[in-house]
Protein backbone atom coordinates (compact mmCIF):
# COMPACT_ATOMS: atom_id res chain seq x y z
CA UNK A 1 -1.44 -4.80 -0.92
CA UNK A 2 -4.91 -6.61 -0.95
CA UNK A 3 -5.91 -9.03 1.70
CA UNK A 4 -8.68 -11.33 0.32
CA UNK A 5 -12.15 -11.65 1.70
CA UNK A 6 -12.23 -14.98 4.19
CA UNK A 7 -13.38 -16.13 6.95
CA UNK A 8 -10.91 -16.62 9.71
CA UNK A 9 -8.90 -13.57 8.96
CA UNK A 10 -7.72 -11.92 12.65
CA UNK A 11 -8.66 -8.55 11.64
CA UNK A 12 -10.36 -5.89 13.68
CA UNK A 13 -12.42 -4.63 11.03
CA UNK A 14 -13.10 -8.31 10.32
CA UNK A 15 -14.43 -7.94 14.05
CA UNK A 16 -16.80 -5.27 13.41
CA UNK A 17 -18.40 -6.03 10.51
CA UNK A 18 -19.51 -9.17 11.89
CA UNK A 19 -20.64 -7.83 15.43
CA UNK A 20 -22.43 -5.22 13.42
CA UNK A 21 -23.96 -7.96 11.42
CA UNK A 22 -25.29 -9.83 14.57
CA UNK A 23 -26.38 -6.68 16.31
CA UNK A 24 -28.96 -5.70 13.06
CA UNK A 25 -30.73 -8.70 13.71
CA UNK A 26 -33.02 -6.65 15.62
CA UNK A 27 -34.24 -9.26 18.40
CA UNK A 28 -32.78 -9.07 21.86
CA UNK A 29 -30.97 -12.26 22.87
CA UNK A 30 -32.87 -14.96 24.86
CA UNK A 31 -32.89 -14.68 28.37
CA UNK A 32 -31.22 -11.32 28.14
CA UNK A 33 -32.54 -8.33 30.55
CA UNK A 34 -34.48 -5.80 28.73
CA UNK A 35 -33.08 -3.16 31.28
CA UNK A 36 -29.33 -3.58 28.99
CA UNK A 37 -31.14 -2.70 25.53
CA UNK A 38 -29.64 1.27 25.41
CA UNK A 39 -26.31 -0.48 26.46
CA UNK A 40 -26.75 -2.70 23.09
CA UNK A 41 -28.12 0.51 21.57
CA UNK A 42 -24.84 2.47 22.62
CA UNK A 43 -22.45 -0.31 21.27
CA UNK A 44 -24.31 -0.73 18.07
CA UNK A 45 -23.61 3.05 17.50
CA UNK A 46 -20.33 2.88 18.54
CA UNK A 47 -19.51 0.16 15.64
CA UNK A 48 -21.07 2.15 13.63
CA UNK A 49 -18.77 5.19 13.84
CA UNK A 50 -16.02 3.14 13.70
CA UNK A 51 -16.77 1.83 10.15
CA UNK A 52 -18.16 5.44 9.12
CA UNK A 53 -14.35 6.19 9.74
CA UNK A 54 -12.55 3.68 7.50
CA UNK A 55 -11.15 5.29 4.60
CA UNK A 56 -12.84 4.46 1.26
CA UNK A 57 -9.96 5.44 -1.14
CA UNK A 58 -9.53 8.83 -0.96
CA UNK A 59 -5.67 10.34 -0.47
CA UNK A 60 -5.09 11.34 3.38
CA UNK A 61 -1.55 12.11 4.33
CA UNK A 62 -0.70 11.03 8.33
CA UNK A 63 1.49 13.16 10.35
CA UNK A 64 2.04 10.54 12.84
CA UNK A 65 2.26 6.92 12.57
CA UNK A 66 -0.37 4.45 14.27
CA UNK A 67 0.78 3.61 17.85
CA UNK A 68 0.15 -0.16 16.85
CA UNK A 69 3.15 0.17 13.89
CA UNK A 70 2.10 0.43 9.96
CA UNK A 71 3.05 -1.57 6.97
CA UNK A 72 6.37 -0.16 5.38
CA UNK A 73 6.31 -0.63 1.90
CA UNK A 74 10.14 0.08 0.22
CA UNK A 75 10.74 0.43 -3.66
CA UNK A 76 14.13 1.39 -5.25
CA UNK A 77 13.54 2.31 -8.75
CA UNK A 78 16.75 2.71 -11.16
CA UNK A 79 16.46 4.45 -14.32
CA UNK A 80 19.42 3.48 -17.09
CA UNK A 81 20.32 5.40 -19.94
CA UNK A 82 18.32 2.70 -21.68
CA UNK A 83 15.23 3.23 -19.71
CA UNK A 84 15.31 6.67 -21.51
CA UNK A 85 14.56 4.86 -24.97
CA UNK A 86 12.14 2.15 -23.73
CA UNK A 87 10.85 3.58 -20.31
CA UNK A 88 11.47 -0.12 -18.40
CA UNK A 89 13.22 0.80 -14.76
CA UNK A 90 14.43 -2.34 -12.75
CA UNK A 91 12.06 -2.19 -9.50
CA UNK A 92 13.09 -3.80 -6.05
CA UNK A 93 10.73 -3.64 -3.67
CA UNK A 94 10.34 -5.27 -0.36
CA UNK A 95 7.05 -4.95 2.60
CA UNK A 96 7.91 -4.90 6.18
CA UNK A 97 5.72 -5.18 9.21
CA UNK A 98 2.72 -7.41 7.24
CA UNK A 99 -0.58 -7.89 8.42
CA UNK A 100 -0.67 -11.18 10.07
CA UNK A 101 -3.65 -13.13 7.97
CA UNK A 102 -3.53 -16.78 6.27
CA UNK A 103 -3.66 -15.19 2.72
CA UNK A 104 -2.63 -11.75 0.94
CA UNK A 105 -1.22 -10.49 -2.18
CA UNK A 106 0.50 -8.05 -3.52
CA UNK A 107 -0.55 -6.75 -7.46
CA UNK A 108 1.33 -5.13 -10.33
CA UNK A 109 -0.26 -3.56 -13.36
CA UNK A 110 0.07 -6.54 -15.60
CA UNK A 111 0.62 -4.39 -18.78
CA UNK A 112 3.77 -3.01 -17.43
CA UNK A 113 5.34 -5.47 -15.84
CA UNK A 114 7.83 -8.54 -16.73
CA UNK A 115 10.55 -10.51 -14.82
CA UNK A 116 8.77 -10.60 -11.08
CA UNK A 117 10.63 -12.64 -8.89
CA UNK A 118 10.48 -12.86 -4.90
CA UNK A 119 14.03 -12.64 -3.73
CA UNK A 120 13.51 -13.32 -0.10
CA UNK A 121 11.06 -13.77 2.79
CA UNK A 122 11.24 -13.88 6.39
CA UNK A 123 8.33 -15.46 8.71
CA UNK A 124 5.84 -16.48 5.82
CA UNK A 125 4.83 -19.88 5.13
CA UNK A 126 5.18 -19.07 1.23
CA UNK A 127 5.59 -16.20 -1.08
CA UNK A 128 5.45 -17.16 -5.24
CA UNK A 129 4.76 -15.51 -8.33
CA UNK A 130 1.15 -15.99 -9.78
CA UNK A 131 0.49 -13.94 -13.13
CA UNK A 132 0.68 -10.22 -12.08
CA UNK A 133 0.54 -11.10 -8.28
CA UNK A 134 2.92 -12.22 -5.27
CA UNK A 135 0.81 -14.80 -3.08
CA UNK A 136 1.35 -14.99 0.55
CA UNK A 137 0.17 -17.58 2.49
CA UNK A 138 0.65 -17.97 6.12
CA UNK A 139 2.07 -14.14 7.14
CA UNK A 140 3.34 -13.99 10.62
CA UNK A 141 5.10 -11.63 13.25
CA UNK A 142 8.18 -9.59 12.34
CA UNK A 143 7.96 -11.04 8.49
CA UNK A 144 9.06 -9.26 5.39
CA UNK A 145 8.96 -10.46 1.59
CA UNK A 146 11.25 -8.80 -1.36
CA UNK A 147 10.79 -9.17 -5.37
CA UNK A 148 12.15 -7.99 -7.94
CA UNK A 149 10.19 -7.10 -11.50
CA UNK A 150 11.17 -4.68 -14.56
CA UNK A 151 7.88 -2.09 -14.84
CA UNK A 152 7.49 0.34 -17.87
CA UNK A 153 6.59 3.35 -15.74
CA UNK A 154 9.14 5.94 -17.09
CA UNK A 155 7.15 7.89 -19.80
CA UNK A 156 7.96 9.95 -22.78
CA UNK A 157 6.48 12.90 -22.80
CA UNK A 158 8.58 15.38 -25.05
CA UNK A 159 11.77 16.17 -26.37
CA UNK A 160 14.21 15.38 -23.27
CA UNK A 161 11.13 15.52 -21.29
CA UNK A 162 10.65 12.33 -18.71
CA UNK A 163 8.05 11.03 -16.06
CA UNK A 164 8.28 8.34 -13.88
CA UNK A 165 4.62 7.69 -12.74
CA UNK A 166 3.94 4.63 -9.64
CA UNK A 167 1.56 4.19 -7.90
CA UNK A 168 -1.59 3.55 -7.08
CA UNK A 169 0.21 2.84 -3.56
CA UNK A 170 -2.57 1.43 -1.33
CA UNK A 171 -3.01 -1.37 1.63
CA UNK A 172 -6.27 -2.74 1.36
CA UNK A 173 -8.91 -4.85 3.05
CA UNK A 174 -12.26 -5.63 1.90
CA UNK A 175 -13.77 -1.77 1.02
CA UNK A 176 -11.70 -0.05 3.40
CA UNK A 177 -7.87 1.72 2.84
CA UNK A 178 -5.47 1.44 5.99
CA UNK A 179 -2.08 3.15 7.35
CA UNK A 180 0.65 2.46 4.69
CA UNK A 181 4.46 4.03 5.08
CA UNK A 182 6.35 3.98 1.70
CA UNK A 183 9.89 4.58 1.06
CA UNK A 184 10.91 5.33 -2.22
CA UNK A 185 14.70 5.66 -3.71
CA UNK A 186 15.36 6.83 -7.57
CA UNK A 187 18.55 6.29 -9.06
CA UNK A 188 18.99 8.15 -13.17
CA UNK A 189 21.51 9.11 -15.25
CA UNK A 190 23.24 12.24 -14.40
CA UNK A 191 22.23 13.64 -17.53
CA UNK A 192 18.94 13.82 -16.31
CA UNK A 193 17.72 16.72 -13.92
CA UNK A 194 14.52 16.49 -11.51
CA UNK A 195 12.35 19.39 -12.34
CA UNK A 196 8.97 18.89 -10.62
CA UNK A 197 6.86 16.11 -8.74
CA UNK A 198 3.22 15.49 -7.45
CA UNK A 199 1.95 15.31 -5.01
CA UNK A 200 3.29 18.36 -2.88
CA UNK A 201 5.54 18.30 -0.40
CA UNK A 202 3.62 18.76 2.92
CA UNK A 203 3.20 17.04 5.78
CA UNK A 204 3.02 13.30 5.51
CA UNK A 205 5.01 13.67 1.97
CA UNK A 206 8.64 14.48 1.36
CA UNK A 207 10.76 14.83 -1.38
CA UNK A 208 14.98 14.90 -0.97
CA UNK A 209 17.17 15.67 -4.12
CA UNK A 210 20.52 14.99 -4.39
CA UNK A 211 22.86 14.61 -7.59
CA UNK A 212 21.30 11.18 -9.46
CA UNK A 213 18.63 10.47 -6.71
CA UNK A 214 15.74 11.32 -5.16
CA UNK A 215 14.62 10.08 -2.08
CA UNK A 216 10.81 9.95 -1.33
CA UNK A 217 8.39 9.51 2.08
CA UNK A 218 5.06 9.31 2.49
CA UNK A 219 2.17 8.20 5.01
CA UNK A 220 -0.88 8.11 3.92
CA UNK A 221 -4.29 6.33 3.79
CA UNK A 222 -6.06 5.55 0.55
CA UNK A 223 -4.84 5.31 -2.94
CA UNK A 224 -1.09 7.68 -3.27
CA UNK A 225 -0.12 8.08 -6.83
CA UNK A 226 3.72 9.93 -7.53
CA UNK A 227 5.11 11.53 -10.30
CA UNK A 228 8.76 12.36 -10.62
CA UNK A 229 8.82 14.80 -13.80
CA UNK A 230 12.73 15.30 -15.44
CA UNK A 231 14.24 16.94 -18.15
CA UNK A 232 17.62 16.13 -19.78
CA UNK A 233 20.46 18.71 -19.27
């Protein structure tokens, strides 16, 4: 998910930037004692470090999540026997525990994707459809918003050879990547057998088989891409 870049927005990173934008104006403050400039110094490092830290993109798997909570992002993906000939798989997907901002969105790759609808939402001011995109205006505590949508992302890839690819899973805010928690359930055919996936199992990933469905988990910073590769019996 992608929070837009306003003003307003009760964000901590929000916070920074802008303190670290006041401190770089170089000047001490009027009337202020010269005797608390290393102080100022000190903090201005400090802020610093703190952005150096924010994650730019690049895949990090958590083993623990955030004391404060983290976004939970759920998809259930079903693959039909006709997804086999066309690759569309229904998607339901719904985001728990959203940041609390006047305005996000949530985006779809708008080449392979048809029928979004928002099914529900809980504690948001309003949740609709816009092109490729769920807006969200007015997010509070404790809210959650569902859709559905039909995505093309089971591919073809030889004879009795299938991959479902999703992803890029990210949550986003201005140039930085933050804590997200996805759940993902696969229902296909029973004449279809799971023969591989990416990324690896390890910690912070997870992969559970069982006869017609795989269960995935993953926490992670950045951008997570998954593919679920299976052959027909």
């Amino acid at each position: 998910m992608r929070l837009p870049q306003q003003h307003g927005i009760p964000n901590r990173l929000g916070a920074v930037l802008l303190a670290l934008s006041v401190a770089a104006g170089g000047a001490i403050a009027a009337g202020q004692d010269a005797d608390d400039w290393p102080d100022w110094v000190d903090e201005q490092e400090r802020m610093r470090a703190r952005i150096a830290q924010v994650n730019e993109g690049e895949l990090a798997f958590l083993r623990g999540k955030p004391a404060n909570g983290v976004h939970h992002h759920v998809n259930r993906v079903a693959i039909s026997e006709q997804s086999l000939r066309d690759g569309w798989v229904v998607l339901e997907q719904c985001h728990d525990n959203l940041d609390r901002v006047p305005m996000a969105e949530i985006m779809f790759n708008p080449k392979r994707l048809r029928a979004l609808d928002v099914i529900s939402s809980r504690n948001i001011d309003a949740a609709y459809v816009e092109g490729n995109t769920v807006q969200l205006r007015g997010v509070k505590g404790d809210s959650q918003v569902c859709v559905r949508a039909e995505t093309q992302a089971l591919h073809i890839v030889g004879d009795g050879v299938f991959e479902l690819r999703n992803g890029p899973f990210m949550r986003r805010f201005l140039d930085g990547y933050y804590p997200l928690h996805l759940s993902m359930r696969v229902d296909y055919p029973v004449s279809l057998a799971l023969a591989d996936f990416t990324p690896e199992a390890q910690p912070g990933f997870s992969v559970v088989q069982r006869p017609g469905r795989v269960d995935v988990e993953a926490l992670f910073e950045g951008q997570l891409r998954t593919r679920l590769r299976f052959f027909a019996d």
